[in-house]
Protein backbone atom coordinates (compact mmCIF):
# COMPACT_ATOMS: atom_id res chain seq x y z
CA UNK A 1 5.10 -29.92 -20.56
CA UNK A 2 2.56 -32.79 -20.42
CA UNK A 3 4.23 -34.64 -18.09
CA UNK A 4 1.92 -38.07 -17.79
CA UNK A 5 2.22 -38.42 -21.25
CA UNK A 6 5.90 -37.51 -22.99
CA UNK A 7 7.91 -38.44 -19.51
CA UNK A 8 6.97 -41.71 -18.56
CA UNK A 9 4.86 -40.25 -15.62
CA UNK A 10 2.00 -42.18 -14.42
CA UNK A 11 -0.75 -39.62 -13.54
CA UNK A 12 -3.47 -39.82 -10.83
CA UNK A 13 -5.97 -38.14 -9.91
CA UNK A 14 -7.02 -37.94 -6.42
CA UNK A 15 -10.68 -37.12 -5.43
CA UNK A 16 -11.42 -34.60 -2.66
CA UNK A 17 -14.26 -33.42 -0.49
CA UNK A 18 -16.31 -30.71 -1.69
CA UNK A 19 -15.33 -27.41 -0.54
CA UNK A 20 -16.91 -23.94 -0.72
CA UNK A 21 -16.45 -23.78 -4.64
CA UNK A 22 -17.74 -27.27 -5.15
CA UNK A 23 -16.06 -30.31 -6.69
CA UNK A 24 -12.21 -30.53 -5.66
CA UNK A 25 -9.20 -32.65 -6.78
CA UNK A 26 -5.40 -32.82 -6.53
CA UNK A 27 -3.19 -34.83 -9.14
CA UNK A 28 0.23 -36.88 -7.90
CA UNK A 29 2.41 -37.50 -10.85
CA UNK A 30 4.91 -40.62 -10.35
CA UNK A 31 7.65 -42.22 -11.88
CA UNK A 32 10.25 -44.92 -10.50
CA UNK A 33 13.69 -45.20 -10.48
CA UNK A 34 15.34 -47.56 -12.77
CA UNK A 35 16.00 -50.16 -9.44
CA UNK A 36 13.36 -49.27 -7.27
CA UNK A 37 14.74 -49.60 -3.76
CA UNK A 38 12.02 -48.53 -1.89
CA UNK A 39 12.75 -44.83 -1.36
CA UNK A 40 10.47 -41.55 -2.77
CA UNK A 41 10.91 -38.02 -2.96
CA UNK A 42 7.65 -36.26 -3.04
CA UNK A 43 7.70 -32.90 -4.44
CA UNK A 44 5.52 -29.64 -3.62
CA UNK A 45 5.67 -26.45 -6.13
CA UNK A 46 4.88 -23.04 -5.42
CA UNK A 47 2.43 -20.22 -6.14
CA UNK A 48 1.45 -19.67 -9.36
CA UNK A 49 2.90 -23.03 -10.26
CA UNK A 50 2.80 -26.40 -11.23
CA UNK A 51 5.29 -29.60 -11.75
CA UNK A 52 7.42 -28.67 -14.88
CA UNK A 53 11.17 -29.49 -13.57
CA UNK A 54 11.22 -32.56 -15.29
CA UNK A 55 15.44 -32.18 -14.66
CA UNK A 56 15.03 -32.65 -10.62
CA UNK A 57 12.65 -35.57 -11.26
CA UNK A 58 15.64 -37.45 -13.73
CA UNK A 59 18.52 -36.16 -10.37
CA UNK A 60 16.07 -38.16 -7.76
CA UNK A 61 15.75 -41.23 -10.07
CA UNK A 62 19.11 -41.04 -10.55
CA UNK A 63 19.89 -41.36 -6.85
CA UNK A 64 17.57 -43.97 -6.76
CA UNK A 65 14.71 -42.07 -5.45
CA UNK A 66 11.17 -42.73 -6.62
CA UNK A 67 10.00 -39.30 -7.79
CA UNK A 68 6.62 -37.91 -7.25
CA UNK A 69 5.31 -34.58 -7.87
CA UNK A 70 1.64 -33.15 -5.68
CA UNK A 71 -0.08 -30.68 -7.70
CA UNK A 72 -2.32 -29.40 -5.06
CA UNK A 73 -6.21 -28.34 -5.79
CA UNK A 74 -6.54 -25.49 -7.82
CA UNK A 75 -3.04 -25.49 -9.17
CA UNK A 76 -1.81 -27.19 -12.99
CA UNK A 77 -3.55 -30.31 -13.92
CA UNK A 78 -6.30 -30.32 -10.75
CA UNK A 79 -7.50 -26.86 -11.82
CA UNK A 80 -11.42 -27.34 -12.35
CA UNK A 81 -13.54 -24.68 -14.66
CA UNK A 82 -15.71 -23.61 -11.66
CA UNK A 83 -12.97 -23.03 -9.66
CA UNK A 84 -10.42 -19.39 -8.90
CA UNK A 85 -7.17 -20.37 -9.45
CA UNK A 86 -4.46 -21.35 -6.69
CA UNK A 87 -7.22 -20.07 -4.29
CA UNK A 88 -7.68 -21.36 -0.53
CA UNK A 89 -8.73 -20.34 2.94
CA UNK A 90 -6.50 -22.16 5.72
CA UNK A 91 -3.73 -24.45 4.86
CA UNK A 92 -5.09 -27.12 6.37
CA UNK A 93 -7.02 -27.38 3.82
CA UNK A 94 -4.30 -29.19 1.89
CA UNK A 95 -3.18 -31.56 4.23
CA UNK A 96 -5.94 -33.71 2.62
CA UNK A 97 -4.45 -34.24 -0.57
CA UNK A 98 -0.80 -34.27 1.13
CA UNK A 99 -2.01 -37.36 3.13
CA UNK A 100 -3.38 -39.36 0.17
CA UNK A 101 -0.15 -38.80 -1.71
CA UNK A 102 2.06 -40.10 1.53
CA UNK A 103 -0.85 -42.94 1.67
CA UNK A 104 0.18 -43.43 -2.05
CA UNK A 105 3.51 -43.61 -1.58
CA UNK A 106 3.79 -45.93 1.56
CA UNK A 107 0.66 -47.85 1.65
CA UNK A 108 -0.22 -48.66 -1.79
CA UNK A 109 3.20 -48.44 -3.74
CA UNK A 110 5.34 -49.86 -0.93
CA UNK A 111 7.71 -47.00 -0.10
CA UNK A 112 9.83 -46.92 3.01
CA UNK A 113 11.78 -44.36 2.86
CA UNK A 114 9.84 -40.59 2.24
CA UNK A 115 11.74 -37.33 1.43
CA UNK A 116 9.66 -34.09 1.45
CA UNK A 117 10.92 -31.30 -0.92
CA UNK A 118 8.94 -28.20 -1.01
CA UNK A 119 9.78 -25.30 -3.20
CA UNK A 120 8.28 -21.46 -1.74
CA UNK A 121 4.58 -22.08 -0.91
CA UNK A 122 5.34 -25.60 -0.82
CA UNK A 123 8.27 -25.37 1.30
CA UNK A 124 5.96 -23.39 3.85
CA UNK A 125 3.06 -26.17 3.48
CA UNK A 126 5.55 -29.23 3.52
CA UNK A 127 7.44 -27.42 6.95
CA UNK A 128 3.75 -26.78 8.36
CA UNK A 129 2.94 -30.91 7.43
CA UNK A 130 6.32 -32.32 9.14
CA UNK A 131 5.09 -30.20 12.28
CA UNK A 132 1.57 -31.26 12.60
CA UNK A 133 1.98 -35.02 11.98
CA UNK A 134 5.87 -35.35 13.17
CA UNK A 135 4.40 -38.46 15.52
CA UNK A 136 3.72 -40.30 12.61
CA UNK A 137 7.56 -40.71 11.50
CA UNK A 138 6.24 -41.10 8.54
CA UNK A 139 8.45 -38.64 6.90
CA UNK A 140 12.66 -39.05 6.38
CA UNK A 141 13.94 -35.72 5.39
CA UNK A 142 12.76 -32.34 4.61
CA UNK A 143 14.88 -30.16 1.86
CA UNK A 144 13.36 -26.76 1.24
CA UNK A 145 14.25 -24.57 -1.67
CA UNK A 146 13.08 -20.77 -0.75
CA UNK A 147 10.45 -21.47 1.33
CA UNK A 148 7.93 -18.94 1.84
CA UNK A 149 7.93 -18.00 5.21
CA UNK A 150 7.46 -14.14 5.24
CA UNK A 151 5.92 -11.75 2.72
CA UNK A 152 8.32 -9.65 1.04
CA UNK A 153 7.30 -6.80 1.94
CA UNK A 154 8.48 -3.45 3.99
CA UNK A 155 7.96 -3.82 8.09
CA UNK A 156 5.75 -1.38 7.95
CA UNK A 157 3.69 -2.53 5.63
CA UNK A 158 4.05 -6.34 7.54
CA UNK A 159 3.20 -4.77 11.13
CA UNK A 160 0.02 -2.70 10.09
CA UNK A 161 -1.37 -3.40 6.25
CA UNK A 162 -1.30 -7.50 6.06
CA UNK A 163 -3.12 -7.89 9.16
CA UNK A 164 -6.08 -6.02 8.55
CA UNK A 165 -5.92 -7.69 4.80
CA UNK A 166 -5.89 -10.93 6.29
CA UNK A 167 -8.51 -10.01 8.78
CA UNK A 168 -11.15 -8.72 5.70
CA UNK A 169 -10.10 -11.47 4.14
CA UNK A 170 -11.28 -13.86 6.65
CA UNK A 171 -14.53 -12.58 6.52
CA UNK A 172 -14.90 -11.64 3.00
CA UNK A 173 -12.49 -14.46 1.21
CA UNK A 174 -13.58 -13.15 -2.55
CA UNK A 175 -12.30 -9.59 -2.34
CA UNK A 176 -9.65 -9.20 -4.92
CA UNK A 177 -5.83 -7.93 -3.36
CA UNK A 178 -5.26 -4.24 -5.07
CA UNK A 179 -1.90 -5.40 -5.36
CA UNK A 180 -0.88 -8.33 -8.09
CA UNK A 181 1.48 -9.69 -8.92
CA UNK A 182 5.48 -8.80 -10.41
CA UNK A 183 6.49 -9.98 -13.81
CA UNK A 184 9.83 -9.86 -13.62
CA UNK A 185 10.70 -13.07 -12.06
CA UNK A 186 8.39 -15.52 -14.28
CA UNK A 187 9.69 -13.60 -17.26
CA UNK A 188 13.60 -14.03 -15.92
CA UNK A 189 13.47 -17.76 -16.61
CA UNK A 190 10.53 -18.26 -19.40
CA UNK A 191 12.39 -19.32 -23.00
CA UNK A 192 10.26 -16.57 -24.65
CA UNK A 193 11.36 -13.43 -22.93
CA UNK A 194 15.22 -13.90 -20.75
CA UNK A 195 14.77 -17.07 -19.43
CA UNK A 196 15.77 -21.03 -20.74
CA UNK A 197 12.48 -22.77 -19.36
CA UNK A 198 9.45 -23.51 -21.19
CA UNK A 199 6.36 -23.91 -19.37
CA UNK A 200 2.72 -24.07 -19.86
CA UNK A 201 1.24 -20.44 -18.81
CA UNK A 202 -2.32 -22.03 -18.64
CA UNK A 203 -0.99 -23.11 -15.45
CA UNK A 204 2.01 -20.72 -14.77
CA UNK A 205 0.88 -17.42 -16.54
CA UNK A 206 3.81 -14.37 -16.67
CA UNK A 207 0.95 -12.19 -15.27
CA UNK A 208 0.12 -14.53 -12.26
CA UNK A 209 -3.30 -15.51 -11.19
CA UNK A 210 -6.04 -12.75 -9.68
CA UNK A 211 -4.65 -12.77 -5.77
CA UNK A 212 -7.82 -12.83 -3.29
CA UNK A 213 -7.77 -11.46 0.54
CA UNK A 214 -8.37 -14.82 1.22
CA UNK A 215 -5.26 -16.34 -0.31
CA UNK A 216 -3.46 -13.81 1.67
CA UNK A 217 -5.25 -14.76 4.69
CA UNK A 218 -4.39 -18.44 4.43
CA UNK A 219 -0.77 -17.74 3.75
CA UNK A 220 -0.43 -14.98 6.69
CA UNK A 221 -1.92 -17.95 9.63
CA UNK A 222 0.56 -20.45 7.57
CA UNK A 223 3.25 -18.03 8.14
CA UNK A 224 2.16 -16.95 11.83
CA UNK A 225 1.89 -20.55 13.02
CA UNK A 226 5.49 -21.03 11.31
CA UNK A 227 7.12 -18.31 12.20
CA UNK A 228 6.10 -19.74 16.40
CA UNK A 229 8.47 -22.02 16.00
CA UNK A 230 8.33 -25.58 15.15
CA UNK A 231 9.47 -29.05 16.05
CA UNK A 232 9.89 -31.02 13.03
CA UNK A 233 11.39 -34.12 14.23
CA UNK A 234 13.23 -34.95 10.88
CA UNK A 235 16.46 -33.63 9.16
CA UNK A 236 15.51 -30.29 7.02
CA UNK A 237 17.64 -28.96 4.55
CA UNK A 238 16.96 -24.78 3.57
CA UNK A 239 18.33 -23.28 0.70
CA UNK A 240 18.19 -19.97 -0.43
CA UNK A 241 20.15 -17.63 -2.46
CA UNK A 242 22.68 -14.85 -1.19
CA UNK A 243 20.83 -12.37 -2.50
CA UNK A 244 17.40 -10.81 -3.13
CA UNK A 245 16.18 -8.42 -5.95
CA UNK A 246 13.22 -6.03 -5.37
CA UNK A 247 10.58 -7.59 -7.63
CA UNK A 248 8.85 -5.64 -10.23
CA UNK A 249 9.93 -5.11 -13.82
CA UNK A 250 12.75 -7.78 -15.35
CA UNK A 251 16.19 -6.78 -14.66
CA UNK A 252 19.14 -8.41 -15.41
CA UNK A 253 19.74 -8.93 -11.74
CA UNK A 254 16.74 -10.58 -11.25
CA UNK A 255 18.53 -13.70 -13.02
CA UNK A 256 21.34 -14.14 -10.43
CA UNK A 257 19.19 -13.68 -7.60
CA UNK A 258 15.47 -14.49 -5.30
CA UNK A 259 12.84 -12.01 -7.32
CA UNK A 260 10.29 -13.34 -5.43
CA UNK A 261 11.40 -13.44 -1.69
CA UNK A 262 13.47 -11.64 1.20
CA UNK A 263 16.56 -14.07 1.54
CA UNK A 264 17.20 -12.65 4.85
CA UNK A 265 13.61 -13.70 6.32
CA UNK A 266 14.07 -17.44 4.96
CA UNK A 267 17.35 -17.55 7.43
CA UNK A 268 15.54 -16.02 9.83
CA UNK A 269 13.01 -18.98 10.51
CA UNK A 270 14.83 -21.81 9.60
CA UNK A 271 16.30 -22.06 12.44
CA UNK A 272 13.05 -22.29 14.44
CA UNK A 273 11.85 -25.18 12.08
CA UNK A 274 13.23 -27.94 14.26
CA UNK A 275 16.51 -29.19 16.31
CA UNK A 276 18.24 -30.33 12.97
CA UNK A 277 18.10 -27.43 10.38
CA UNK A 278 21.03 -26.61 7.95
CA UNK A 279 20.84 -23.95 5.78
CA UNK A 280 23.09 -23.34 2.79
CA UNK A 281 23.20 -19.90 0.27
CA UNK A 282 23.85 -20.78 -3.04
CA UNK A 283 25.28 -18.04 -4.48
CA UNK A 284 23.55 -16.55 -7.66
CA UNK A 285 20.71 -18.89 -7.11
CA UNK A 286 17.07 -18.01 -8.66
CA UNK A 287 13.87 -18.05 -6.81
CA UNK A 288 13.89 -21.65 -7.84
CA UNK A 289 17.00 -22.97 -7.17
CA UNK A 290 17.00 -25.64 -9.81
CA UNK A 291 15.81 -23.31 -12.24
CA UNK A 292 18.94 -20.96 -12.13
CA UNK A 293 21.60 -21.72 -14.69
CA UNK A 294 23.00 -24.86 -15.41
CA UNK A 295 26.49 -24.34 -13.03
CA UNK A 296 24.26 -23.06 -9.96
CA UNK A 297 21.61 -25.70 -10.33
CA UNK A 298 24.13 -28.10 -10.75
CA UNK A 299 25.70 -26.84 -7.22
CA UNK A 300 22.47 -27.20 -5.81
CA UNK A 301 21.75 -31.03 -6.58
CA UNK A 302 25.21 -31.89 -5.60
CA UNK A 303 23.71 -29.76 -2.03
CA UNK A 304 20.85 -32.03 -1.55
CA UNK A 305 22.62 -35.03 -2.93
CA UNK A 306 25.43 -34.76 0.16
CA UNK A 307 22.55 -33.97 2.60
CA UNK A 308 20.76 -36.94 1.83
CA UNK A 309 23.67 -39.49 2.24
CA UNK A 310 24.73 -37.52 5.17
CA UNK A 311 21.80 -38.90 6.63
CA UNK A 312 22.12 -42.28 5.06
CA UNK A 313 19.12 -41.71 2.81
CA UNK A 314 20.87 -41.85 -1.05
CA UNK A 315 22.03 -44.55 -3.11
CA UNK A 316 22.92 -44.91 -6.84
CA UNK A 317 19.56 -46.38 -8.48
């Protein structure tokens, strides 16, 4: 999917600050609603990821939203030669780019209204961005879909192992993880193997991307720091499925249910997110919500549809 060029996206490139690997830049990808009315949704993909779901950006501008889509550094289109993919040290780091996209939005294209959606690692970075700068009310609405608060993994493995990986990889960022990642998921919904969606594995490869300690140490503070408690001052809406598959090999299963994460540790924190959370299962839903099939996905825009005029924030465009 080349998005800026065969969807009426406008594409731009926003240049960052040098970090430890050199040059650095993040891409927003934009396109308005039919009757702009001043609103945006600003979207945030995962791990291993980029902006594909052309589908959710035709539901916002449908609603009237104007949609825009962050690929952060090192992820899709803002993926430099000299660079390791996806990689980072403290999640911080990204508020950067997140603030010149929200500068964007408001400033230079005249927004108003701003609705963060995040989707796994961006539904733990967008929760983590409506904490830290919730005295700016400069954000409407937060709807999450799987957000990536905990590592899937056993408690044993939680309490004892991911620690001391985070803690060498706070010191030594570069080691490789011994552990990759599952190809069960990614294959679930690709067209090529037993999925229906077709999308560029330069950017989204069935294999994943090379995991480094100090990936896992940046996502282990993110999820530490979350998992606190937080006081988002806006509406948030969490989805998740009912149901999780252990991930590893495909199996049928895997496309009726969350491959990736523990459902049960996405209801655990949502609730600590802020004073107005509500979280819905959607039954048979995928990792990605919108990419499960067409009658779940549908069930899932009609979701975020009645939470945003529940809080007087949709319109017909």
């Amino acid at each position: 999917m080349d998005a800026d060029t065969n969807f009426n996206f406008q594409a731009i490139k926003l240049k960052l600050k040098d970090d430890y690997e050199g040059e650095v830049v993040a891409t927003l990808f934009k396109r308005n609603a039919k009757k702009d009315a001043g609103k945006a949704i600003l979207y945030l993909h995962g791990f291993v990821d980029y902006f594909f779901q052309i589908h959710l950006a035709d539901w916002a501008n449908t609603l009237g939203f104007n949609f825009y889509a962050l690929e952060l550094r090192k992820y899709g289109r803002s993926l430099l030669p000299h660079q390791k993919p996806n990689m980072f040290r403290d999640y911080k780091e990204y508020f950067e780019e997140i603030d010149l996209a929200v500068k964007q939005i408001k400033e230079e294209d005249g927004n108003k209204t701003l609705v963060f959606m995040g989707h796994s690692t961006g539904g733990l970075l967008s929760s983590l961005y409506a904490h830290h700068f919730r005295d700016k009310n400069n954000i409407d609405a937060l709807i999450l879909n799987s957000p990536f608060f905990d590592f899937n993994k056993p408690p044993l493995i939680k309490k004892l192992v991911l620690p001391l990986m985070a803690f060498i990889g706070r010191r030594n960022p570069d080691i490789l993880s011994p552990e990759g990642l599952a190809t069960g998921y990614p294959k679930s919904i690709h067209k090529d193997h037993y999925g229906e969606w077709d999308f560029d594995q330069r950017y989204k490869p069935v294999e994943g991307f090379p995991i480094n300690l100090g990936w896992i140490n940046g996502i282990y503070r993110a999820q530490k720091d979350l998992q606190k408690g937080l006081d988002i001052q806006c509406p948030v809406l969490v989805m998740f499925s009912d149901e999780s598959v252990k991930p590893g090999k495909y199996r049928e299963a895997m496309r009726t249910a969350d491959a990736v994460l523990n459902v049960k540790d996405i209801e655990k924190y949502a609730s600590g997110l802020g004073k107005n959370v509500r979280k819905i299962i959607v039954k048979d839903g995928v990792h990605d919500l919108i990419l499960s099939r067409k009658e779940v996905r549908e069930k899932v825009f009609q979701i975020m549809e009645n939470f945003l005029r529940e809080n007087g924030l949709a319109g017909k465009g």
